[in-house]
PDB file of N, CA and C in Angstrom:
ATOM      1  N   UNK A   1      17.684 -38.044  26.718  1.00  0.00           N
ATOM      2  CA  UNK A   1      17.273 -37.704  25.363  1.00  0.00           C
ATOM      3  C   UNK A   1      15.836 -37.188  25.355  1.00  0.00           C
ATOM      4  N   UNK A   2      14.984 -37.938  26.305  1.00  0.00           N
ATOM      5  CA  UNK A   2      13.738 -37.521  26.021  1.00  0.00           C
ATOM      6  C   UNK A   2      13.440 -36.034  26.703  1.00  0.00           C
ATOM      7  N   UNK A   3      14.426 -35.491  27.648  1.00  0.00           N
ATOM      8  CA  UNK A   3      14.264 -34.394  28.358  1.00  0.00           C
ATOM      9  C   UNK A   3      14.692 -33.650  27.248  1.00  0.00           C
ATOM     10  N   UNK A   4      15.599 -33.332  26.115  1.00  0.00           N
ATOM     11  CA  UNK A   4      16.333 -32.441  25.715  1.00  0.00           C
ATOM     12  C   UNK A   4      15.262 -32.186  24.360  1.00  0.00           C
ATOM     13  N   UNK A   5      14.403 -33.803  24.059  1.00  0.00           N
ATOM     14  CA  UNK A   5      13.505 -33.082  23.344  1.00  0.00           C
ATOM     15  C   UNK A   5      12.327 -32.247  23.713  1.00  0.00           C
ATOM     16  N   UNK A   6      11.706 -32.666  24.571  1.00  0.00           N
ATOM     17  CA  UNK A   6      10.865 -31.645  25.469  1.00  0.00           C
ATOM     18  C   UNK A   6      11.181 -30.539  25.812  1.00  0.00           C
ATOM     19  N   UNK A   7      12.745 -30.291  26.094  1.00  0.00           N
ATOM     20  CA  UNK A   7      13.027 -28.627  25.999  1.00  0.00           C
ATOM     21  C   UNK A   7      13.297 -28.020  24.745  1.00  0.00           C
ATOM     22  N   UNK A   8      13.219 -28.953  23.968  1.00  0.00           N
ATOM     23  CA  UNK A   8      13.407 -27.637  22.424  1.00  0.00           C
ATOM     24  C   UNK A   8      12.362 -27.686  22.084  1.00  0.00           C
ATOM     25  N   UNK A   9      11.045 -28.553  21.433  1.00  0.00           N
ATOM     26  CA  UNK A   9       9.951 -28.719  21.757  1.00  0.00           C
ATOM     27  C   UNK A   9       9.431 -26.789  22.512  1.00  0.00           C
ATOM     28  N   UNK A  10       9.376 -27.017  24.104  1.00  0.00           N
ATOM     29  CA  UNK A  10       9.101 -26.297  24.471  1.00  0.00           C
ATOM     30  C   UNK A  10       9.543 -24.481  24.141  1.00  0.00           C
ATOM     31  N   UNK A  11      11.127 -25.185  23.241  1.00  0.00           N
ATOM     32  CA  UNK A  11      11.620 -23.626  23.104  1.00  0.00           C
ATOM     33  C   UNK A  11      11.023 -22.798  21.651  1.00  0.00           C
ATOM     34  N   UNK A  12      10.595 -24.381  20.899  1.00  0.00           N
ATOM     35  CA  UNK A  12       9.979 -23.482  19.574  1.00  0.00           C
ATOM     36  C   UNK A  12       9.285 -23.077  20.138  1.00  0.00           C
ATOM     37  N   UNK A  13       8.385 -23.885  20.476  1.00  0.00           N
ATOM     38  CA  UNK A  13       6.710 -23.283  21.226  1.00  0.00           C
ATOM     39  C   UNK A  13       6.537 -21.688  21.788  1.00  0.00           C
ATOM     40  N   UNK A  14       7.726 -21.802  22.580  1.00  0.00           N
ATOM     41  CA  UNK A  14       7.823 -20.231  23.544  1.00  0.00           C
ATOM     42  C   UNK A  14       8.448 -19.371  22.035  1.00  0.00           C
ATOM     43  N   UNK A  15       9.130 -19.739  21.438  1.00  0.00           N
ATOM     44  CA  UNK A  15       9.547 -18.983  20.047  1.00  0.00           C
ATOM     45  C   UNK A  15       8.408 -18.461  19.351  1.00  0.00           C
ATOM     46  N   UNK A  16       7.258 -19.898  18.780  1.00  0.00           N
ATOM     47  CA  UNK A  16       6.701 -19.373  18.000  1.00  0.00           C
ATOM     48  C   UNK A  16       5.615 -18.310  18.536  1.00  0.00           C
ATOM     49  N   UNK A  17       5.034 -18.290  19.866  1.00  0.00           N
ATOM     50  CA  UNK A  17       4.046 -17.626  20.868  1.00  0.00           C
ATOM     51  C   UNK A  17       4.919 -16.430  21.022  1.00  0.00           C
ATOM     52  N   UNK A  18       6.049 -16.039  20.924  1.00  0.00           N
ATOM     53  CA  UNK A  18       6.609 -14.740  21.265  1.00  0.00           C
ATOM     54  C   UNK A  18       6.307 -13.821  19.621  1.00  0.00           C
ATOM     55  N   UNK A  19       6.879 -14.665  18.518  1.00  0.00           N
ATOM     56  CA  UNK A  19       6.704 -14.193  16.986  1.00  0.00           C
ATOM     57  C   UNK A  19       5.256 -13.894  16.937  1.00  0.00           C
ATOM     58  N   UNK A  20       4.342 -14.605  17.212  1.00  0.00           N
ATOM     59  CA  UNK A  20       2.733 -14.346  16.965  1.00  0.00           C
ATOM     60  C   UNK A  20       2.241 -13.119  17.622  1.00  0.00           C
ATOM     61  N   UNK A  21       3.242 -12.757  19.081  1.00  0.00           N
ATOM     62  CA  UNK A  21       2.439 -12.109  19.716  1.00  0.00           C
ATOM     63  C   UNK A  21       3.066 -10.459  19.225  1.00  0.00           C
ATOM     64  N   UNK A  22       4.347 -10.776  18.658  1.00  0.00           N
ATOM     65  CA  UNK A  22       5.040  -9.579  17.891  1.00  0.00           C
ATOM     66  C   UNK A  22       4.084  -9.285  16.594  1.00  0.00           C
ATOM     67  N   UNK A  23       4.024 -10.121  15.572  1.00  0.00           N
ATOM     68  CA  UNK A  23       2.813 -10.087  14.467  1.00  0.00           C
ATOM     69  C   UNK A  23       1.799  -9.467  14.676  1.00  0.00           C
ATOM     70  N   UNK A  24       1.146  -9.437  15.709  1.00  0.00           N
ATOM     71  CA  UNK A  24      -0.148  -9.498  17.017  1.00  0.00           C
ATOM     72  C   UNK A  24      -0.048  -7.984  16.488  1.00  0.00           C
ATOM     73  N   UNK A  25       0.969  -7.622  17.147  1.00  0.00           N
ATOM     74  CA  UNK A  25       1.389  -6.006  17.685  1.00  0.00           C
ATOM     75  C   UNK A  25       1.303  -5.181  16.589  1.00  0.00           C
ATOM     76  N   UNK A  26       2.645  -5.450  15.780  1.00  0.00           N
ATOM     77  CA  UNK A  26       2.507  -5.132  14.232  1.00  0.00           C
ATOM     78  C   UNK A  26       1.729  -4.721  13.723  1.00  0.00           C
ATOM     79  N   UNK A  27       0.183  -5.681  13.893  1.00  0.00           N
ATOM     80  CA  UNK A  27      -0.896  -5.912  12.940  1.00  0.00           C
ATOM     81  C   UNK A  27      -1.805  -4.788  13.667  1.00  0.00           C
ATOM     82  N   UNK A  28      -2.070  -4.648  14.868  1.00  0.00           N
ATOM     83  CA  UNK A  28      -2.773  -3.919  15.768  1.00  0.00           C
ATOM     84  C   UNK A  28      -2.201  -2.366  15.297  1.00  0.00           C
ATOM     85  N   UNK A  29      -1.068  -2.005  15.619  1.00  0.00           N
ATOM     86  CA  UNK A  29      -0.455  -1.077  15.185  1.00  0.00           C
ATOM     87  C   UNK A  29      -0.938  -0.387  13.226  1.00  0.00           C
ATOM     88  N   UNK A  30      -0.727  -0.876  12.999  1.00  0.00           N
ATOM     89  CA  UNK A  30      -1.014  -1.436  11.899  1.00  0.00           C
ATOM     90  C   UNK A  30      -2.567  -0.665  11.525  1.00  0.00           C
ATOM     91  N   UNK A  31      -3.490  -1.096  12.272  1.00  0.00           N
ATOM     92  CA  UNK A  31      -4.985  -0.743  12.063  1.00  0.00           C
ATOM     93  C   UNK A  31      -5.269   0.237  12.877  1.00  0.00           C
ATOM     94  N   UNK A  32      -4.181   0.571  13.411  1.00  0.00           N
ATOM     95  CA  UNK A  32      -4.604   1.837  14.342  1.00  0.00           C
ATOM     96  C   UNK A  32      -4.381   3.149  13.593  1.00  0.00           C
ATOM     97  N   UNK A  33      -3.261   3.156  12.526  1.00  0.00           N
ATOM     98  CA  UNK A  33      -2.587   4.067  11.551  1.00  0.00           C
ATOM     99  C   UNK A  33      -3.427   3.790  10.669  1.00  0.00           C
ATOM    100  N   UNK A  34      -3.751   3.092  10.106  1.00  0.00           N
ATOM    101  CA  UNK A  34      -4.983   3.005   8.813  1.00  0.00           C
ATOM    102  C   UNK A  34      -6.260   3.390   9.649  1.00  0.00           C
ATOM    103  N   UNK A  35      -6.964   3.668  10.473  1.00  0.00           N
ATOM    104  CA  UNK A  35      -8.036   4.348  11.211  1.00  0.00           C
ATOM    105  C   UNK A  35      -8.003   5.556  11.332  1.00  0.00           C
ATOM    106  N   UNK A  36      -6.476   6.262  11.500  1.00  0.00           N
ATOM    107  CA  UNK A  36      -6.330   7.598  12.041  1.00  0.00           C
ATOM    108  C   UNK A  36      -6.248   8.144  10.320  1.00  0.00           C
ATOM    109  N   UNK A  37      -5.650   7.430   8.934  1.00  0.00           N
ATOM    110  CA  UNK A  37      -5.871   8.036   8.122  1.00  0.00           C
ATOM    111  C   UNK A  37      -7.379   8.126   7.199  1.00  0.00           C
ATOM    112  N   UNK A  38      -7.993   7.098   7.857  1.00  0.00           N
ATOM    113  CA  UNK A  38      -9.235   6.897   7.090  1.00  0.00           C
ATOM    114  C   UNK A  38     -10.011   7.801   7.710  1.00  0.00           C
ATOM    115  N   UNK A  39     -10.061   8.097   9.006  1.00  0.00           N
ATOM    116  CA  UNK A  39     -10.804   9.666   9.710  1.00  0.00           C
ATOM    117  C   UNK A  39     -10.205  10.879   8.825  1.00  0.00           C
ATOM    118  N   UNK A  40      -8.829  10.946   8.589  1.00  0.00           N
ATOM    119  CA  UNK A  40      -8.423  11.928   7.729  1.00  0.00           C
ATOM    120  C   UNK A  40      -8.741  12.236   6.763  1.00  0.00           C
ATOM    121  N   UNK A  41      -8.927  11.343   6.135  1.00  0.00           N
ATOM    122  CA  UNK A  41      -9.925  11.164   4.357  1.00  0.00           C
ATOM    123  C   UNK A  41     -11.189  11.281   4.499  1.00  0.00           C
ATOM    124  N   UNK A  42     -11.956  11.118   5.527  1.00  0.00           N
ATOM    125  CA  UNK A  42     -13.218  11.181   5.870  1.00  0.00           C
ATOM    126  C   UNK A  42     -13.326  13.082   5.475  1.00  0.00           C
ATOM    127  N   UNK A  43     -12.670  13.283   7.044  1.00  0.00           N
ATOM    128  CA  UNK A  43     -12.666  14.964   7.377  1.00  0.00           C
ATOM    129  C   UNK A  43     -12.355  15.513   6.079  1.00  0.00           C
ATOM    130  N   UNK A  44     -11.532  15.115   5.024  1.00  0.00           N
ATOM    131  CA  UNK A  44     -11.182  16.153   4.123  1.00  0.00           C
ATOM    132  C   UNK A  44     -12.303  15.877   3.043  1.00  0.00           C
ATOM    133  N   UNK A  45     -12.580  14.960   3.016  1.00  0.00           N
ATOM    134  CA  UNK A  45     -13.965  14.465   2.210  1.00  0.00           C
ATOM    135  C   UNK A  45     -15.296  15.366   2.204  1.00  0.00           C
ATOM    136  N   UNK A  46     -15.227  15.374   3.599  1.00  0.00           N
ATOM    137  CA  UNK A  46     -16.240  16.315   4.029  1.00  0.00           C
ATOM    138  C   UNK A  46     -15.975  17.688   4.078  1.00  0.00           C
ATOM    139  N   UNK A  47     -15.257  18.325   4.389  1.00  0.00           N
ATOM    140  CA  UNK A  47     -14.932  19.619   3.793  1.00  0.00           C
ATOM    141  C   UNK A  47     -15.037  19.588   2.637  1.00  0.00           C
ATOM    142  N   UNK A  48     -14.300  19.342   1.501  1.00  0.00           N
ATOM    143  CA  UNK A  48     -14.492  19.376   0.286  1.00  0.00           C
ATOM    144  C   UNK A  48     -15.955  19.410  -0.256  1.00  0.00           C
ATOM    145  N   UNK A  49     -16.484  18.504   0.221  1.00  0.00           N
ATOM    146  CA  UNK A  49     -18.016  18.349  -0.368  1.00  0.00           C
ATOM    147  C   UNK A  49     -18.658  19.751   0.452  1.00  0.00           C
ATOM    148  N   UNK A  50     -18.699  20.216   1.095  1.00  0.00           N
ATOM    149  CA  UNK A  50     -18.859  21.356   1.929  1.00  0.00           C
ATOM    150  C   UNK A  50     -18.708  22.749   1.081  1.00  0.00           C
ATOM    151  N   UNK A  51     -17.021  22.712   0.751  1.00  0.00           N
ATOM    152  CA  UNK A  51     -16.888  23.640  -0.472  1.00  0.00           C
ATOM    153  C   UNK A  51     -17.619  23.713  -1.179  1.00  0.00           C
ATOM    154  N   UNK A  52     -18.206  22.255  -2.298  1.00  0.00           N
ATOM    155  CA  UNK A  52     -18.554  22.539  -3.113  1.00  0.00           C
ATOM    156  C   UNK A  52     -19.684  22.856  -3.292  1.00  0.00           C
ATOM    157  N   UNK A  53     -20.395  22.500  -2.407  1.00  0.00           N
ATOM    158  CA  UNK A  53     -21.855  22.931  -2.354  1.00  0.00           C
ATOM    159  C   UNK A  53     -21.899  24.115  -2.201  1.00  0.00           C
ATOM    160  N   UNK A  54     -21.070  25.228  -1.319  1.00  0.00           N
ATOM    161  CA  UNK A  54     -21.106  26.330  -1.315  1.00  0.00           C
ATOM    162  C   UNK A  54     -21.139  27.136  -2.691  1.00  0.00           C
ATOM    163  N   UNK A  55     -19.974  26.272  -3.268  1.00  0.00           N
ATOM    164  CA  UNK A  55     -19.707  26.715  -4.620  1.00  0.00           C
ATOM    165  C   UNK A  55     -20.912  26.470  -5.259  1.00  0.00           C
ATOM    166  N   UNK A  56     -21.543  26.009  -5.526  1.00  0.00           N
ATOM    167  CA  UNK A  56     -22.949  25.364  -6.402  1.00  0.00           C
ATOM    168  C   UNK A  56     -23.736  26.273  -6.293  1.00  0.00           C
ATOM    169  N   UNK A  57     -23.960  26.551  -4.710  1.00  0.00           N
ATOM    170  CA  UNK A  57     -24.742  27.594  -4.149  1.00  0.00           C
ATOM    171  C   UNK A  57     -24.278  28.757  -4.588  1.00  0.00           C
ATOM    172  N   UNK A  58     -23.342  29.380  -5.242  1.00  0.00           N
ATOM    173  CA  UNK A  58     -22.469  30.847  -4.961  1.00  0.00           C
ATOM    174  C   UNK A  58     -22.803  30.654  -6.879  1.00  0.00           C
ATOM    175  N   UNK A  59     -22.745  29.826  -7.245  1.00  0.00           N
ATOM    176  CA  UNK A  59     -22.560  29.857  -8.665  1.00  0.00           C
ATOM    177  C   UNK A  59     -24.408  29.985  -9.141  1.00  0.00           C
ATOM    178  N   UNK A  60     -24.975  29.060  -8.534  1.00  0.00           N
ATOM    179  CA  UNK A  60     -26.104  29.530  -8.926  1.00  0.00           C
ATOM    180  C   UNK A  60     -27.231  30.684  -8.198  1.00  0.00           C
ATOM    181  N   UNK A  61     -26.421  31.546  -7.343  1.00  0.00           N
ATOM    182  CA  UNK A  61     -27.013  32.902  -6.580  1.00  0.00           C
ATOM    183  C   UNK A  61     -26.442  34.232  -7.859  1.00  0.00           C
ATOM    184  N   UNK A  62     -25.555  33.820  -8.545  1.00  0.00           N
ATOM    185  CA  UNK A  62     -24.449  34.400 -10.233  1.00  0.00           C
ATOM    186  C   UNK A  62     -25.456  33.659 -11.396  1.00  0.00           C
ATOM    187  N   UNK A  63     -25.999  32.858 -11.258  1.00  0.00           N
ATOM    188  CA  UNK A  63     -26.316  32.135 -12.622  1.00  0.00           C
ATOM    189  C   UNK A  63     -25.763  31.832 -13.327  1.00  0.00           C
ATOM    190  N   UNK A  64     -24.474  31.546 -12.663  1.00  0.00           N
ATOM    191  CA  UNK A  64     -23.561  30.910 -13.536  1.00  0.00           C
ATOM    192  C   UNK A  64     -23.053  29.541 -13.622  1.00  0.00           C
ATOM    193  N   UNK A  65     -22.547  29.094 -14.099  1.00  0.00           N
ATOM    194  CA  UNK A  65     -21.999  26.969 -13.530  1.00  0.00           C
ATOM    195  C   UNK A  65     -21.365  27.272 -12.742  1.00  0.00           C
ATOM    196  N   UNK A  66     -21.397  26.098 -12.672  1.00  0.00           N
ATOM    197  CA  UNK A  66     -20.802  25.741 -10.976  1.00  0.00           C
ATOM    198  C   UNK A  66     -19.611  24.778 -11.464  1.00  0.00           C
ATOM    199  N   UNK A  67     -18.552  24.976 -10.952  1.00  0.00           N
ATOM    200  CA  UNK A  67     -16.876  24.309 -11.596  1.00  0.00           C
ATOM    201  C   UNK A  67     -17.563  22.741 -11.446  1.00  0.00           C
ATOM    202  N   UNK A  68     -18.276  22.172 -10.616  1.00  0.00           N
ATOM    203  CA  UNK A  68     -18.913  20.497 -10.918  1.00  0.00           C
ATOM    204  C   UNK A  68     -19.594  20.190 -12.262  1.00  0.00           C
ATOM    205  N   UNK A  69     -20.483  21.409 -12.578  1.00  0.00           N
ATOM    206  CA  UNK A  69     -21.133  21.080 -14.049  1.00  0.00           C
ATOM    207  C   UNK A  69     -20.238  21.484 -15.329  1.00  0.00           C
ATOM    208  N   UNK A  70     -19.427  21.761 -14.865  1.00  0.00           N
ATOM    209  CA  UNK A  70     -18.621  22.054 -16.319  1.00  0.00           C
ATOM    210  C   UNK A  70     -17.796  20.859 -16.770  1.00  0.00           C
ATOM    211  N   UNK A  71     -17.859  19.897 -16.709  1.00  0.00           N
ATOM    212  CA  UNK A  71     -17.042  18.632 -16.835  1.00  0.00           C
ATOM    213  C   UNK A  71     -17.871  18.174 -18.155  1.00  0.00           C
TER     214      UNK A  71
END
């Protein structure tokens, strides 16, 4: 009896260390795809702001507004 509890015992154990290390993965995975889109939002961030300054610049070389000040 006391052997058969020590092996289930041991089998959650190896159960729950296999689930954690899947979670593990998941989670890693996980922050690797939220990194590659947050560089993405970065880059387009920065272009954009890029545009617009051009635009700012292009609008006031016209003397005219600039599509930011017209709000």
């Amino acid at each position: 009896m006391k052997n058969i509890l020590f092996i289930v015992t041991l089998a959650i154990s190896l159960g729950l260390i296999l689930f954690l290390y899947w979670q593990l993965t998941l989670t890693q995975n996980a922050l690797k795809d939220a990194q590659v889109k947050v560089e993405a939002c970065q880059q387009v961030t920065f272009q954009l702001q890029a545009q617009l300054s051009a635009d700012e610049k292009s609008a006031a070389a016209h003397s005219t507004t600039a599509p930011s000040a017209s709000r």
